[in-house]
PDB file of N, CA and C in Angstrom:
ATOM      1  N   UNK A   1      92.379  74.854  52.352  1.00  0.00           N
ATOM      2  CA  UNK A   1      93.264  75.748  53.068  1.00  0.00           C
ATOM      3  C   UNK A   1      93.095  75.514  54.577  1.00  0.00           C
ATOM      4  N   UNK A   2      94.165  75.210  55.270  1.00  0.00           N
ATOM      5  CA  UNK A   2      94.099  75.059  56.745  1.00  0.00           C
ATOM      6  C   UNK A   2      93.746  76.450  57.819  1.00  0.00           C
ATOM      7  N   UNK A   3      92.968  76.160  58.267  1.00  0.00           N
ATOM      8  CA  UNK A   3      92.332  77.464  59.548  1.00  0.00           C
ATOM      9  C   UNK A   3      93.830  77.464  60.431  1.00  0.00           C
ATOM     10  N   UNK A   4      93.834  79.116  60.571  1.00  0.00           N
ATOM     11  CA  UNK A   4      95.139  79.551  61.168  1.00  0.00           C
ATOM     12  C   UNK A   4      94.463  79.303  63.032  1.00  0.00           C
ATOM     13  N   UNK A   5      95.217  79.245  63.538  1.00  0.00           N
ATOM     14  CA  UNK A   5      94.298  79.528  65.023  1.00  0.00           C
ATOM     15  C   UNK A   5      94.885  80.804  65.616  1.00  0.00           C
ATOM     16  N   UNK A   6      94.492  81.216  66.068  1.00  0.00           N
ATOM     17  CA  UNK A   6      94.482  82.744  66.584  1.00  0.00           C
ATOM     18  C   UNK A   6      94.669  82.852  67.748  1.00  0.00           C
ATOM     19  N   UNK A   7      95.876  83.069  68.448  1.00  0.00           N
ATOM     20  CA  UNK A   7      96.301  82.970  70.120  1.00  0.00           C
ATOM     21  C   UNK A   7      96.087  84.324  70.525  1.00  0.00           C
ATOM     22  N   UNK A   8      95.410  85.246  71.084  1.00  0.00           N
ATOM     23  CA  UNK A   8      95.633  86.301  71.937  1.00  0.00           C
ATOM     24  C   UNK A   8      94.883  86.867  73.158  1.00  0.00           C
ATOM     25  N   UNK A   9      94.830  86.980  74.171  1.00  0.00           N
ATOM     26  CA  UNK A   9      94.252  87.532  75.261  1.00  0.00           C
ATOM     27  C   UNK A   9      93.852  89.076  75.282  1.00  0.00           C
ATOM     28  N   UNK A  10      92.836  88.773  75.748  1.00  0.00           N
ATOM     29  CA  UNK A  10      92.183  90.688  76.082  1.00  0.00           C
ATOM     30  C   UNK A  10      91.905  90.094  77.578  1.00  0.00           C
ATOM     31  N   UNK A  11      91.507  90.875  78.279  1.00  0.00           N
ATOM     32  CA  UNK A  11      90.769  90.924  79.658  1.00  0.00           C
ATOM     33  C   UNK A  11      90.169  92.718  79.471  1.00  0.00           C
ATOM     34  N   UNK A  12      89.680  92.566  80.678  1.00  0.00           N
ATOM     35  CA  UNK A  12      89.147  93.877  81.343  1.00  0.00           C
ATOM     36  C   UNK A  12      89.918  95.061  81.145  1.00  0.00           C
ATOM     37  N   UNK A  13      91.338  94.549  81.297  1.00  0.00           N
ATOM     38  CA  UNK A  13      92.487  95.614  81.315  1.00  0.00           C
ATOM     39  C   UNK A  13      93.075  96.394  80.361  1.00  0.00           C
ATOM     40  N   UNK A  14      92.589  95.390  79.155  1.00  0.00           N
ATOM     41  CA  UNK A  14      92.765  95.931  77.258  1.00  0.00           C
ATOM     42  C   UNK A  14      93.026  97.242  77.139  1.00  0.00           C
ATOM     43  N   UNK A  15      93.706  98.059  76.567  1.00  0.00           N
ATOM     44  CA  UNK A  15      92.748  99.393  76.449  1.00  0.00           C
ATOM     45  C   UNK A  15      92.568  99.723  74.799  1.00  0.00           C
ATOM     46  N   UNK A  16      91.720 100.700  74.916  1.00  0.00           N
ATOM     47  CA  UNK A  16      90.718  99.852  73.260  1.00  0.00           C
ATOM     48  C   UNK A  16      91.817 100.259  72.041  1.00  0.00           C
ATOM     49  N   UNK A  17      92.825 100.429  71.844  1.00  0.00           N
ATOM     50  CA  UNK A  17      94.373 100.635  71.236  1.00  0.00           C
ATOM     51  C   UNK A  17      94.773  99.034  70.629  1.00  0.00           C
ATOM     52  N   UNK A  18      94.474  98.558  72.048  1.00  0.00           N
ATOM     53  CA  UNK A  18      94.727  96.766  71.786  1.00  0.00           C
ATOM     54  C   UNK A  18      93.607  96.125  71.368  1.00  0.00           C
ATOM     55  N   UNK A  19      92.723  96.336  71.644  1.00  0.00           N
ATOM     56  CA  UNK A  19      91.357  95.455  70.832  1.00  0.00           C
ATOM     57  C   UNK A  19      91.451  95.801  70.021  1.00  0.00           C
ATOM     58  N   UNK A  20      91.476  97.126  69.481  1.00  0.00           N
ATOM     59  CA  UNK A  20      91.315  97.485  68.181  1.00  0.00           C
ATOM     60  C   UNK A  20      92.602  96.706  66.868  1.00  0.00           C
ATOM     61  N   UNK A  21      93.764  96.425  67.364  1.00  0.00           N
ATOM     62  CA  UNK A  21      95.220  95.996  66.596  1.00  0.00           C
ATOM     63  C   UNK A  21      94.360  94.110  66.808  1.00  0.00           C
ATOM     64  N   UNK A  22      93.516  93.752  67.489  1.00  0.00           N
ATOM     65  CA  UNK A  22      93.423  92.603  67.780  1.00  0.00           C
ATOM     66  C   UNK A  22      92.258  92.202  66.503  1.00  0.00           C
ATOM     67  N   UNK A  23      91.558  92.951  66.897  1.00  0.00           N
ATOM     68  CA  UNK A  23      89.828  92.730  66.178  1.00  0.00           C
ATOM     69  C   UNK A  23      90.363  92.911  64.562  1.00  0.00           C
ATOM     70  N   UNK A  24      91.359  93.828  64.069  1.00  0.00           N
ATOM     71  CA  UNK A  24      91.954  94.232  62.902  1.00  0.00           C
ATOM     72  C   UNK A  24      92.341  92.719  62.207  1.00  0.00           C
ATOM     73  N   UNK A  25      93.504  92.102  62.835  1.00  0.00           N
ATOM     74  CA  UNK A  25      93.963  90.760  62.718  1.00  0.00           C
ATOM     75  C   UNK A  25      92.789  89.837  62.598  1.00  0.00           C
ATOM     76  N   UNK A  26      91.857  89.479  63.487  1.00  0.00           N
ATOM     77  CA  UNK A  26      90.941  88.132  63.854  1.00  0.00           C
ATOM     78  C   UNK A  26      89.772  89.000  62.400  1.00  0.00           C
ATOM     79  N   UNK A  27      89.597  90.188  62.009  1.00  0.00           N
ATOM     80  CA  UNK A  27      89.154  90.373  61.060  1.00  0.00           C
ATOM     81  C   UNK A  27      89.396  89.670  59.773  1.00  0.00           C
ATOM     82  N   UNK A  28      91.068  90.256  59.550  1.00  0.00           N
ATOM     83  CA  UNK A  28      91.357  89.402  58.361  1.00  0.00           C
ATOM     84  C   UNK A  28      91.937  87.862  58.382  1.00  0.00           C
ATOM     85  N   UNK A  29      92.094  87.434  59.443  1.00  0.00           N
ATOM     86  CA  UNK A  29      91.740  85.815  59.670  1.00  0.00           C
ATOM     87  C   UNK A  29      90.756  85.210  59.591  1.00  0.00           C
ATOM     88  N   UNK A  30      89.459  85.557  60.197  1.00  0.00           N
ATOM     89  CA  UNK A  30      88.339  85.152  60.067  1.00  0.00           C
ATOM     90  C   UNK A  30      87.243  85.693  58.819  1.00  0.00           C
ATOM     91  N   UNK A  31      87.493  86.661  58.072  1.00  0.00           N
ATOM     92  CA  UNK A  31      86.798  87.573  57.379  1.00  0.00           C
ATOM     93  C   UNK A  31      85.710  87.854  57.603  1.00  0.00           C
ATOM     94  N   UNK A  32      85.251  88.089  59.283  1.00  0.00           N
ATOM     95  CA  UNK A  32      84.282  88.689  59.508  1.00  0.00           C
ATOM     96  C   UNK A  32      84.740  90.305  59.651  1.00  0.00           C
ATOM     97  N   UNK A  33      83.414  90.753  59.814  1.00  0.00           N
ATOM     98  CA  UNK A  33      83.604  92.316  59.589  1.00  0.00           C
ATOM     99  C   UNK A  33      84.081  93.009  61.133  1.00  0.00           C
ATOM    100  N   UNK A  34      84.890  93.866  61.103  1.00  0.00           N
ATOM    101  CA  UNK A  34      85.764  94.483  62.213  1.00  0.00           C
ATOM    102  C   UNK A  34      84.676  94.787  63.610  1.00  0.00           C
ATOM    103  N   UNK A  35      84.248  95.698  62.500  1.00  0.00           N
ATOM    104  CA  UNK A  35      82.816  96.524  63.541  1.00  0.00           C
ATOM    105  C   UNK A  35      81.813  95.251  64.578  1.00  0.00           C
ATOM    106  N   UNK A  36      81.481  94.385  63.727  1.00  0.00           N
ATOM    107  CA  UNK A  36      80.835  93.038  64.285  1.00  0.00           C
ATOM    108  C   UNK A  36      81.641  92.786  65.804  1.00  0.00           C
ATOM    109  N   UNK A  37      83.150  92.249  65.264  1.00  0.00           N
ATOM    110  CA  UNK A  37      83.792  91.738  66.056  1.00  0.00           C
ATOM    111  C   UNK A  37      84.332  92.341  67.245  1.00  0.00           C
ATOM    112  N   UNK A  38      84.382  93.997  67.041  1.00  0.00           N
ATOM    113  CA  UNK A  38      84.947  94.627  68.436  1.00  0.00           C
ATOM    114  C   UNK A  38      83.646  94.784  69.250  1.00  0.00           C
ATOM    115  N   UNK A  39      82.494  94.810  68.613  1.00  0.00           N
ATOM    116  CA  UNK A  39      80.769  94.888  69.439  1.00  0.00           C
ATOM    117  C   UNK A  39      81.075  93.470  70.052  1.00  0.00           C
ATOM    118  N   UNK A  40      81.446  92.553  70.093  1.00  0.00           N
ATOM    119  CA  UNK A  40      81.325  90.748  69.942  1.00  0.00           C
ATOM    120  C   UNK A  40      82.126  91.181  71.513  1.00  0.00           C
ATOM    121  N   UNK A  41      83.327  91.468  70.820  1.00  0.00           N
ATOM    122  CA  UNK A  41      84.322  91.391  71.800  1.00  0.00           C
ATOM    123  C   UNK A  41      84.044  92.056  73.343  1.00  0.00           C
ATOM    124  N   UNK A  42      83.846  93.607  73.052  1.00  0.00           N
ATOM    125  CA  UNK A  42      83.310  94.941  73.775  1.00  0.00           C
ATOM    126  C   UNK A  42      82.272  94.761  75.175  1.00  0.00           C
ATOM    127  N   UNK A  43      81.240  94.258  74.292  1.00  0.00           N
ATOM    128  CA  UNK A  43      79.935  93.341  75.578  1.00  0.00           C
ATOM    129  C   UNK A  43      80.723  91.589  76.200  1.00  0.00           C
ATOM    130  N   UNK A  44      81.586  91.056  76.000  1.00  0.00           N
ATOM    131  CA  UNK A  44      81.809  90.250  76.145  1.00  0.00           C
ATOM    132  C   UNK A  44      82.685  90.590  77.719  1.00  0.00           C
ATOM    133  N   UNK A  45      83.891  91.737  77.133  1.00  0.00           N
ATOM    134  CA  UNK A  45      84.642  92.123  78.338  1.00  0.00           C
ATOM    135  C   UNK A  45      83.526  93.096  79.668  1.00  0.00           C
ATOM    136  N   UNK A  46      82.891  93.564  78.787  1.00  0.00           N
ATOM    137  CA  UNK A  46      81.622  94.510  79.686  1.00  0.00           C
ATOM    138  C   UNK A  46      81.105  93.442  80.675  1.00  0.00           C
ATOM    139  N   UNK A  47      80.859  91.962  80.563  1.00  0.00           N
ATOM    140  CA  UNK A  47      80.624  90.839  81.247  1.00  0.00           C
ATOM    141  C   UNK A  47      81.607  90.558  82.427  1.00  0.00           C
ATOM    142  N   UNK A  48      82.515  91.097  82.033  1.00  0.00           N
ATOM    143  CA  UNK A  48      83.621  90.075  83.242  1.00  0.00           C
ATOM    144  C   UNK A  48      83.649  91.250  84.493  1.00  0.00           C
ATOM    145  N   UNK A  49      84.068  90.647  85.655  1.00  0.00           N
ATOM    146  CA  UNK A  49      84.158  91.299  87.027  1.00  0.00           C
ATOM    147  C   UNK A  49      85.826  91.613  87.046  1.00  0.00           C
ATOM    148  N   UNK A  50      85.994  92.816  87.535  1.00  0.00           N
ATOM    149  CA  UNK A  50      87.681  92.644  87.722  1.00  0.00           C
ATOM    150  C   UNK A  50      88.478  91.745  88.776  1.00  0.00           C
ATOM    151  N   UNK A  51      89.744  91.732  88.677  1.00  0.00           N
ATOM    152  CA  UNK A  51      89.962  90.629  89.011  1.00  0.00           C
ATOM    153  C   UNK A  51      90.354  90.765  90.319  1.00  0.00           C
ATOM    154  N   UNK A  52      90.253  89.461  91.109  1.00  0.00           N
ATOM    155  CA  UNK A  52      90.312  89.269  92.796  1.00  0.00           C
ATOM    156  C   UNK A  52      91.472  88.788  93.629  1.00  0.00           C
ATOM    157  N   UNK A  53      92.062  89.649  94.196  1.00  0.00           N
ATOM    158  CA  UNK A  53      93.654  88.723  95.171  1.00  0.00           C
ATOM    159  C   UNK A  53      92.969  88.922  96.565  1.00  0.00           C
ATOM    160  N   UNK A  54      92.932  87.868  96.774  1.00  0.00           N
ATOM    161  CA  UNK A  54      92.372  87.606  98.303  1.00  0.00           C
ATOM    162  C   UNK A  54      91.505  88.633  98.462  1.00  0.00           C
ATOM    163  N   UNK A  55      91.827  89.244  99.355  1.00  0.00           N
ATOM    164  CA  UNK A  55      90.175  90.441  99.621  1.00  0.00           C
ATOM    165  C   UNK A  55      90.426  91.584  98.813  1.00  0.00           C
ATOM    166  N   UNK A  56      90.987  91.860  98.348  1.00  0.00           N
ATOM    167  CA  UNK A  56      91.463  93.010  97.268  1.00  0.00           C
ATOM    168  C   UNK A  56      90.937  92.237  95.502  1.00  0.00           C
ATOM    169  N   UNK A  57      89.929  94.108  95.121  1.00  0.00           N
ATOM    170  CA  UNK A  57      89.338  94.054  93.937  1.00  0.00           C
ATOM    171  C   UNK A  57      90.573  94.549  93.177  1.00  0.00           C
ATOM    172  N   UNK A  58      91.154  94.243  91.857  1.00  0.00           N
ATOM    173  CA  UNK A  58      92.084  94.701  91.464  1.00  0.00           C
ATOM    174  C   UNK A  58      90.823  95.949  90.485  1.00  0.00           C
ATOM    175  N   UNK A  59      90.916  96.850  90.609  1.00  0.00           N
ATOM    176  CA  UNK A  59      90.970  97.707  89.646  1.00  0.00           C
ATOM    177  C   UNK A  59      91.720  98.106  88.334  1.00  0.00           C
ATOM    178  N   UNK A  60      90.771  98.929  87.537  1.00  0.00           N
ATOM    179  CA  UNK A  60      91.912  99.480  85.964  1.00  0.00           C
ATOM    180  C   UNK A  60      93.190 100.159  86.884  1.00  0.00           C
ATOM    181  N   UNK A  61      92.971 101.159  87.881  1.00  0.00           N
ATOM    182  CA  UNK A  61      94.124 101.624  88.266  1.00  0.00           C
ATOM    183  C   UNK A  61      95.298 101.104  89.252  1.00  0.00           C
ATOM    184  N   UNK A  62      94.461 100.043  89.814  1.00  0.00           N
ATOM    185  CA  UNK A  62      95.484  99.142  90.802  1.00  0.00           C
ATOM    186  C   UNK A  62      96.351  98.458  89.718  1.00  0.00           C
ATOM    187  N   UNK A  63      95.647  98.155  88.371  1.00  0.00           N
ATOM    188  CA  UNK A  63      96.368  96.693  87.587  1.00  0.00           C
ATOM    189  C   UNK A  63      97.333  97.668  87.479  1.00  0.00           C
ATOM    190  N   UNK A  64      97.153  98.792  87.103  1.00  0.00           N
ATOM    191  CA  UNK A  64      98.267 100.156  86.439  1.00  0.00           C
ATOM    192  C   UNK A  64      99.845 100.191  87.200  1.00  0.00           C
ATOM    193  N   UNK A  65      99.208 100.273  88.485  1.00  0.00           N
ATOM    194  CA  UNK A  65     100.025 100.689  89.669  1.00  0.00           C
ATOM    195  C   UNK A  65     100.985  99.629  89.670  1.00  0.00           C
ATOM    196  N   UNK A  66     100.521  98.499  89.675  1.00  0.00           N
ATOM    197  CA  UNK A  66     101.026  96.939  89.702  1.00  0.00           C
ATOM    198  C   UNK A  66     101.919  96.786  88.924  1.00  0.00           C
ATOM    199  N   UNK A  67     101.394  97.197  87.420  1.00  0.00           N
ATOM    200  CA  UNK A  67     102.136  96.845  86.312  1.00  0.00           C
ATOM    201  C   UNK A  67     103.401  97.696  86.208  1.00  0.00           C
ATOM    202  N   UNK A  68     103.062  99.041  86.404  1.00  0.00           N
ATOM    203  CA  UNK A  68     104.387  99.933  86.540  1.00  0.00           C
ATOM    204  C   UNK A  68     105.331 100.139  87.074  1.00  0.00           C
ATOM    205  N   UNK A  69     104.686  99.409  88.781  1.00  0.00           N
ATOM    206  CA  UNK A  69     106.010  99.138  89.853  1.00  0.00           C
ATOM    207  C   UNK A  69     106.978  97.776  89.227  1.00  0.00           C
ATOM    208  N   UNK A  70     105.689  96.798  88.890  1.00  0.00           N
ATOM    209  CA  UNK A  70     106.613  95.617  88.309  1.00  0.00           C
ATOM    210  C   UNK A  70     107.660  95.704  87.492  1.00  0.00           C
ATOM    211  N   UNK A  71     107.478  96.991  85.796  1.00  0.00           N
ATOM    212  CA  UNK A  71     108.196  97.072  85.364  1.00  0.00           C
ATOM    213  C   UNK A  71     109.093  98.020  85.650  1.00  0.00           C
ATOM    214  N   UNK A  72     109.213  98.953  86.624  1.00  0.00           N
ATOM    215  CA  UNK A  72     110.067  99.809  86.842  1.00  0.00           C
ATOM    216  C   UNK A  72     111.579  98.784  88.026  1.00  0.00           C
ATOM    217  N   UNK A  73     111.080  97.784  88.123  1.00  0.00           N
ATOM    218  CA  UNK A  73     111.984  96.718  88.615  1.00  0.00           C
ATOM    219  C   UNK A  73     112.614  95.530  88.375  1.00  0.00           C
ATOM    220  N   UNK A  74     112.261  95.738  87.115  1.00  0.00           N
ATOM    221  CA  UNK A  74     112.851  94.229  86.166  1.00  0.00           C
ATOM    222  C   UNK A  74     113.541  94.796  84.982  1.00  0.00           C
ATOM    223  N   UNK A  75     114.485  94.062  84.512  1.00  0.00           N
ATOM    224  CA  UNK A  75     115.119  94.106  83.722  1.00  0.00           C
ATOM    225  C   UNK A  75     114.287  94.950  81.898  1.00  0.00           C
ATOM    226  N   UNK A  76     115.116  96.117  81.700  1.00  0.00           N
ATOM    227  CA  UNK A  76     114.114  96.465  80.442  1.00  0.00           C
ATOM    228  C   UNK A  76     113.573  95.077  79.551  1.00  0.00           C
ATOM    229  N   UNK A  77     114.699  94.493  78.947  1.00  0.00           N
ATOM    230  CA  UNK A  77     114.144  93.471  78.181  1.00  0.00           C
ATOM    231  C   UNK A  77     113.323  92.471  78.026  1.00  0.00           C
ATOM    232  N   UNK A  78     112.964  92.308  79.536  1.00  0.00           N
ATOM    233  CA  UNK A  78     111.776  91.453  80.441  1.00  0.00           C
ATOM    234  C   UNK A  78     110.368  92.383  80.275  1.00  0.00           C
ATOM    235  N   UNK A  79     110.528  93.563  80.260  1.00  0.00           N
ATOM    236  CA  UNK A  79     109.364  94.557  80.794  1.00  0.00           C
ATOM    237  C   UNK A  79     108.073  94.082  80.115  1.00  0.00           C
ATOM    238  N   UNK A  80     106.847  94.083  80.555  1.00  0.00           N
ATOM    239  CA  UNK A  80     105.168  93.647  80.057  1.00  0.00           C
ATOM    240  C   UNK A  80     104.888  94.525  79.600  1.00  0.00           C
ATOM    241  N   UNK A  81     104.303  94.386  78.040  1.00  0.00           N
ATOM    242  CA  UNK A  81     104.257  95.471  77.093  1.00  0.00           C
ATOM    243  C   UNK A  81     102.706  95.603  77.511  1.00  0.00           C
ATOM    244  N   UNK A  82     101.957  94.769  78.034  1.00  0.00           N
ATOM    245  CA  UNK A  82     100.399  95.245  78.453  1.00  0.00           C
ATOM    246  C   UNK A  82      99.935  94.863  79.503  1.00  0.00           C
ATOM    247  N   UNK A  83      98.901  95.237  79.974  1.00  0.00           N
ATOM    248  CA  UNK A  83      98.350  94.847  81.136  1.00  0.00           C
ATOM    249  C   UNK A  83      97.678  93.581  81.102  1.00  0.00           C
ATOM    250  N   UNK A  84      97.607  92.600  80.013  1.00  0.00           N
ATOM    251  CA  UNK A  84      97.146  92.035  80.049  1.00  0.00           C
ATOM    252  C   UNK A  84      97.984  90.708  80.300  1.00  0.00           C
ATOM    253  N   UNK A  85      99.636  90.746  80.007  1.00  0.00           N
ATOM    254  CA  UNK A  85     100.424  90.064  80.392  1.00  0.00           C
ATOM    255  C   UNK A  85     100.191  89.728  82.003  1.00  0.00           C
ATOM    256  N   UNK A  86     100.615  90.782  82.420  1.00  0.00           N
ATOM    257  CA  UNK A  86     100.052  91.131  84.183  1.00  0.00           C
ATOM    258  C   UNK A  86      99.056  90.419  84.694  1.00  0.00           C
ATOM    259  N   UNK A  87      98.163  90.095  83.837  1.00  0.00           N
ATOM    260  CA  UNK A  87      96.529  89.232  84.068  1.00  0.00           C
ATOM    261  C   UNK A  87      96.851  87.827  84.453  1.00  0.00           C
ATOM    262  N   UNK A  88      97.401  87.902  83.020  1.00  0.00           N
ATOM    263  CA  UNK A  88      97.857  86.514  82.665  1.00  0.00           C
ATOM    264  C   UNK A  88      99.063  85.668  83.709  1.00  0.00           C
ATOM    265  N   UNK A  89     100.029  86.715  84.073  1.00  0.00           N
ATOM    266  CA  UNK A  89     101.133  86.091  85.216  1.00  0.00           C
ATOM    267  C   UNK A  89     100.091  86.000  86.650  1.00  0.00           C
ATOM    268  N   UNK A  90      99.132  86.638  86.359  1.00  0.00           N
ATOM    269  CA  UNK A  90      98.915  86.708  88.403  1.00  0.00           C
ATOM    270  C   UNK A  90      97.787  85.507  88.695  1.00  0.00           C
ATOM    271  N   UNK A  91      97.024  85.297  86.723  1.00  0.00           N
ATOM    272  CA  UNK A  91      96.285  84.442  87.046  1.00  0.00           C
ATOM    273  C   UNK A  91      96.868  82.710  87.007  1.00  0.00           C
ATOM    274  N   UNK A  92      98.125  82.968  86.247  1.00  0.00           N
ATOM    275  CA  UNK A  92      98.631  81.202  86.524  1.00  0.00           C
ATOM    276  C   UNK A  92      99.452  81.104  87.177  1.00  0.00           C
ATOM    277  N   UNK A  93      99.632  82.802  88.563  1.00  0.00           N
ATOM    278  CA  UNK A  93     100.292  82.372  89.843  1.00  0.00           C
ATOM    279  C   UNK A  93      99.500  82.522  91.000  1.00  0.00           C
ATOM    280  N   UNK A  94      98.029  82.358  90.367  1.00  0.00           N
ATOM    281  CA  UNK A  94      97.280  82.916  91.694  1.00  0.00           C
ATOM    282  C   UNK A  94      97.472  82.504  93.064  1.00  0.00           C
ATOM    283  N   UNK A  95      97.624  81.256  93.511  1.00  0.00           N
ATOM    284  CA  UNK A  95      97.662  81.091  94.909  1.00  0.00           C
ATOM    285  C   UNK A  95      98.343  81.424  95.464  1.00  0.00           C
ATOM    286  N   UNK A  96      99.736  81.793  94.802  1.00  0.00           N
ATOM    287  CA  UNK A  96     101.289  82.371  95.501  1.00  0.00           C
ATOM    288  C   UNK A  96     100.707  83.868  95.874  1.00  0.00           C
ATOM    289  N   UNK A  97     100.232  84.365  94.353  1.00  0.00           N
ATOM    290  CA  UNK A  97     100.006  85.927  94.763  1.00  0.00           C
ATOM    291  C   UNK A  97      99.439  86.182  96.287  1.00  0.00           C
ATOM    292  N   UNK A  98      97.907  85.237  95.748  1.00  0.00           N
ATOM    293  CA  UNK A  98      97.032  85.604  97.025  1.00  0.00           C
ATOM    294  C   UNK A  98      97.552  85.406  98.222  1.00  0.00           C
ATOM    295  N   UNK A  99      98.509  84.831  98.479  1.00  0.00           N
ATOM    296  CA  UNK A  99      99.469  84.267  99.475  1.00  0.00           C
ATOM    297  C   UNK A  99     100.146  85.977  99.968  1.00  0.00           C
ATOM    298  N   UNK A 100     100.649  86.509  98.803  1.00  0.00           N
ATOM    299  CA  UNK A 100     101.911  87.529  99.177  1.00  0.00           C
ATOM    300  C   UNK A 100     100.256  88.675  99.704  1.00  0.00           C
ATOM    301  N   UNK A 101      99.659  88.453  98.967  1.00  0.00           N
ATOM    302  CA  UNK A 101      98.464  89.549  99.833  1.00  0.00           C
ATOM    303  C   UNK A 101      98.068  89.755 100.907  1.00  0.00           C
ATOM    304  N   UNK A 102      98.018  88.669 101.879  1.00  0.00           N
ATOM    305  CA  UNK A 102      97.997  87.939 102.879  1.00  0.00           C
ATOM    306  C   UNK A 102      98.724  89.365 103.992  1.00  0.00           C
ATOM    307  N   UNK A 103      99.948  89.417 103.344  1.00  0.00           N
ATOM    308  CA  UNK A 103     100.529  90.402 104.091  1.00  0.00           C
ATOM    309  C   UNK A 103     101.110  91.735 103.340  1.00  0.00           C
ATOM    310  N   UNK A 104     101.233  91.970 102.047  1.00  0.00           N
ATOM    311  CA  UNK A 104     101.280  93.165 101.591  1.00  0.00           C
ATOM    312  C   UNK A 104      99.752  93.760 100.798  1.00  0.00           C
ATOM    313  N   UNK A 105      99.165  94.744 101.007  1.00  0.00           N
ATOM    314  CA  UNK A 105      97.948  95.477 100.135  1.00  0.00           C
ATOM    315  C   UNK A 105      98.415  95.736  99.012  1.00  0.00           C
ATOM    316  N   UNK A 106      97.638  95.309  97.629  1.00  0.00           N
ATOM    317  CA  UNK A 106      98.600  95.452  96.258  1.00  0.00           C
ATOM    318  C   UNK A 106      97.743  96.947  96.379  1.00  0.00           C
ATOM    319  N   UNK A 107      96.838  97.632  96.735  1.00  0.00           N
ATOM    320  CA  UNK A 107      96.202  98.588  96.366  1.00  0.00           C
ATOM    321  C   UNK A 107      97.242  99.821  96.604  1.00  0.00           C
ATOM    322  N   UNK A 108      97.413  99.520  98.079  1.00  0.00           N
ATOM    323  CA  UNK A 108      98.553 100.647  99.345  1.00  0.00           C
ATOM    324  C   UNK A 108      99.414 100.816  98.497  1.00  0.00           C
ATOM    325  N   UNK A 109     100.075  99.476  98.795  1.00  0.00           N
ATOM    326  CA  UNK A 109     101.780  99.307  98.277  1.00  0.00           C
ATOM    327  C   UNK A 109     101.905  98.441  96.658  1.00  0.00           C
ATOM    328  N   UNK A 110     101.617  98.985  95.605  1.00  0.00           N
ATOM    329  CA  UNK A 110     101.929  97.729  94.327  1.00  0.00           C
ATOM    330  C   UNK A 110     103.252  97.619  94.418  1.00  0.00           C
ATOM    331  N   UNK A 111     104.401  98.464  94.932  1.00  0.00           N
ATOM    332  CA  UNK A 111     105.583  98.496  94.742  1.00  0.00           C
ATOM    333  C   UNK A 111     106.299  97.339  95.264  1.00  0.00           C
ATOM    334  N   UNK A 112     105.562  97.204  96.849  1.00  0.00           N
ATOM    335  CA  UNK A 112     106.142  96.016  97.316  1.00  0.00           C
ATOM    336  C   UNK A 112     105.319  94.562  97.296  1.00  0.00           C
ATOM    337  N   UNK A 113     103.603  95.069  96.525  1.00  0.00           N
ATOM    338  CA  UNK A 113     103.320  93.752  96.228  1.00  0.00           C
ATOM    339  C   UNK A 113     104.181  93.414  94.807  1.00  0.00           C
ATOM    340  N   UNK A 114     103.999  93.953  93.709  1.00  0.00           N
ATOM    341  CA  UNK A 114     105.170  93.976  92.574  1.00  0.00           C
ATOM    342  C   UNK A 114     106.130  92.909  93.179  1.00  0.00           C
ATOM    343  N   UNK A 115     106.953  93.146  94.116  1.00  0.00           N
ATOM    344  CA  UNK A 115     108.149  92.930  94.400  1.00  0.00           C
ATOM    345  C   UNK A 115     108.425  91.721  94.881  1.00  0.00           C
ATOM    346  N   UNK A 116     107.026  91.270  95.640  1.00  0.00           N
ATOM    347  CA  UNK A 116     106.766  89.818  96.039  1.00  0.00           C
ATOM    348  C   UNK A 116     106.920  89.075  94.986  1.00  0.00           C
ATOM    349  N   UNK A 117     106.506  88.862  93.730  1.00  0.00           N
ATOM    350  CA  UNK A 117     106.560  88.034  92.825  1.00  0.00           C
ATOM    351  C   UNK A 117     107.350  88.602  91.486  1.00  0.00           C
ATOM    352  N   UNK A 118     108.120  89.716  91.657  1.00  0.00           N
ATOM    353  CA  UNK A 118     108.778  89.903  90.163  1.00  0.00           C
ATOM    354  C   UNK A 118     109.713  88.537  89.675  1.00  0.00           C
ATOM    355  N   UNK A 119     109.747  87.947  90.755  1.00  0.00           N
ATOM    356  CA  UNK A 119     110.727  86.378  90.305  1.00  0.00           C
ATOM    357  C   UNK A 119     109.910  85.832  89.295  1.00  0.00           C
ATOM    358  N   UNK A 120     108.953  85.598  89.349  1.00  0.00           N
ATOM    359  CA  UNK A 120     107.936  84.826  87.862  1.00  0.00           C
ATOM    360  C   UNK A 120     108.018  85.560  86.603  1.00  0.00           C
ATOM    361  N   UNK A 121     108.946  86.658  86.344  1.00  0.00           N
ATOM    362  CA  UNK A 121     109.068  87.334  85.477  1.00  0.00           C
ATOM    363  C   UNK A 121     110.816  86.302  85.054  1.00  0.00           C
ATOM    364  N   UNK A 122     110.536  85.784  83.544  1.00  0.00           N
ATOM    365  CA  UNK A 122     111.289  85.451  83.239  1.00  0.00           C
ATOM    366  C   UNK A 122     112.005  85.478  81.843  1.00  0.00           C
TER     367      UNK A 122
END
């Protein structure tokens, strides 16, 4: 029987709603036991630092701020169902972002950092 491979992202930003629908799946893919795998998972994210745009720490509530201005400005059908999408766009646009930071505070303003890059939303 061929091994399925298992595509999905968590970061820092998860909230445990999504690990939990995640660890459920990679459970019955892998048939290890649930409980194992969200402890596996849990200390793993407990490891990571949040994430960095130029001199700005993104926080759980900055990613929030970010994510909500973003989607309150894009098209519904476009909208990021998690924060972890958000991770994922800022980290394979990082240099642009850190660029738009340069001159907008995503902390101050997410609305108009949001706004700098809602074009990568596609």
């Amino acid at each position: 029987m061929p091994k399925t491979e298992f595509k999905e992202t968590l970061t820092i930003y998860s909230n445990d709603q999504r690990i939990k629908n995640i660890v459920s799946e990679l459970a019955v893919t892998s048939g290890d036991f649930e409980d194992r795998i969200y402890k596996r998972i849990v200390c793993a994210l407990e490891a990571i630092h949040p994430l960095r745009i130029g001199d700005y720490i993104i926080t759980l509530d900055v990613m929030k701020n970010i994510f909500n201005a973003l989607n309150g400005m894009i098209e519904k059908s476009k909208n990021l169902k998690y924060l972890d999408e958000l991770y994922i766009l800022i980290t394979h646009n990082k240099r642009h972002i850190v660029k738009y930071s340069e001159t907008i505070n995503p902390i101050e303003d997410p609305s108009a950092f949001a706004n700098a890059f809602k074009h990568y939303i596609k």
